[in-house]
Protein backbone atom coordinates (compact mmCIF):
# COMPACT_ATOMS: atom_id res chain seq x y z
CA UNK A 1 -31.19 -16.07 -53.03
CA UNK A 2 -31.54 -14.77 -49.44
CA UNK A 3 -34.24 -16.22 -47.36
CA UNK A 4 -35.46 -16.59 -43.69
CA UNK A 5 -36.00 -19.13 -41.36
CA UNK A 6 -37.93 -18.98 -37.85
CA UNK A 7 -37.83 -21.04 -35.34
CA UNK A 8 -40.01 -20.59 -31.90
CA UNK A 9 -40.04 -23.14 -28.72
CA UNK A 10 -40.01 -22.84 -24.92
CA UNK A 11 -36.85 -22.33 -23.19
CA UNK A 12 -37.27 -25.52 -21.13
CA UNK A 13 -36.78 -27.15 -24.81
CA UNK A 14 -34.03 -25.10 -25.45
CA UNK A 15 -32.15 -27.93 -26.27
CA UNK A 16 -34.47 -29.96 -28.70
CA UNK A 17 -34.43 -26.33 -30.72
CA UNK A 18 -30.76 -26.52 -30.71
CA UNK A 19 -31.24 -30.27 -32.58
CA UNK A 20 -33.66 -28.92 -34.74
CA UNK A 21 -32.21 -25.62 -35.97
CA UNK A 22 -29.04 -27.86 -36.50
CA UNK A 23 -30.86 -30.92 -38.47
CA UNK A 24 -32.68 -28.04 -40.20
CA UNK A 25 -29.25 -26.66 -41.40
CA UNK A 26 -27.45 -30.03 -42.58
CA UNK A 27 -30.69 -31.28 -44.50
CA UNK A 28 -31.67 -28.21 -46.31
CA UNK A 29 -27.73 -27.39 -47.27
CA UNK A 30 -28.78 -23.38 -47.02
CA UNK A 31 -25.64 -21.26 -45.98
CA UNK A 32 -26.09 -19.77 -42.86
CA UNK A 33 -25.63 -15.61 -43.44
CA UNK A 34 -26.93 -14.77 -40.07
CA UNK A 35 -28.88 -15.45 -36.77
CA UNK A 36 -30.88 -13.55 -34.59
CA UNK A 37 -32.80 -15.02 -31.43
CA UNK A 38 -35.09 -13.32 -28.77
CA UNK A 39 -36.42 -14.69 -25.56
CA UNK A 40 -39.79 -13.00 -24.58
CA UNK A 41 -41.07 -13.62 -21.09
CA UNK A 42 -44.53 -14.35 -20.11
CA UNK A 43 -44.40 -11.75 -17.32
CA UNK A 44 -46.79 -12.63 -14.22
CA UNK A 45 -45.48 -12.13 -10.77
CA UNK A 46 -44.04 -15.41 -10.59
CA UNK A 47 -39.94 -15.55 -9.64
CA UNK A 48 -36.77 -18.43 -10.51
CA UNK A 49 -39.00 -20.93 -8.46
CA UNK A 50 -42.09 -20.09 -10.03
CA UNK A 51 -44.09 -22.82 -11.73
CA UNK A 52 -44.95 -20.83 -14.70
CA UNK A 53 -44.07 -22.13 -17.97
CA UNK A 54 -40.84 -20.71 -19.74
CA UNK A 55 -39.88 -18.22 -21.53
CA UNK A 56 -40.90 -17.99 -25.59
CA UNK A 57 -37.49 -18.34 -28.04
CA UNK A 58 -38.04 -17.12 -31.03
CA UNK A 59 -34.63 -17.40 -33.80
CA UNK A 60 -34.42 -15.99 -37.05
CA UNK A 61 -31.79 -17.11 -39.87
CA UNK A 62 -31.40 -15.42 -42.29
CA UNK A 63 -30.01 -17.93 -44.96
CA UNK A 64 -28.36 -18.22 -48.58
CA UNK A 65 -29.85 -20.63 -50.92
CA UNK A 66 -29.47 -21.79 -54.68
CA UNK A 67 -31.89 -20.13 -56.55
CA UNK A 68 -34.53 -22.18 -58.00
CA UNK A 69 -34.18 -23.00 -61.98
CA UNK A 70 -36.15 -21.20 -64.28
CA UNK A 71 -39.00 -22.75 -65.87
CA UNK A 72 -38.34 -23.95 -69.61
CA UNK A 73 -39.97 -21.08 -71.78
């Protein structure tokens, strides 16, 4: 069965997302069909040395996982 997954942090967490998505992966045992990811910017006038907060991360997996059993009739 084909199912999705989103994820969403900061990009100055970029790497704790990385952990999670991964740890995600490994403890759910889903097979990985595809991923998508987006980074979405908070606009504002502020440039590189700006102290606005990061840019939003959104990924999207789009996963393969056993199909649950059917209830005993």
């Amino acid at each position: 069965m084909q199912q999705i997954k989103i994820f969403k942090s900061i990009e100055s967490e970029r790497p704790e997302l990385e952990k999670e998505i991964n740890r995600w992966i490994r403890r759910s045992g889903a097979r990985v069909l595809s991923v998508t990811g987006n980074i979405s910017s908070h606009g504002g006038s502020g440039g590189p040395m700006s102290s606005f907060s990061g840019s939003d991360i959104m990924i999207i997996l789009l996963v393969e996982i056993d199909a649950p059993d059917a209830a005993p009739s």
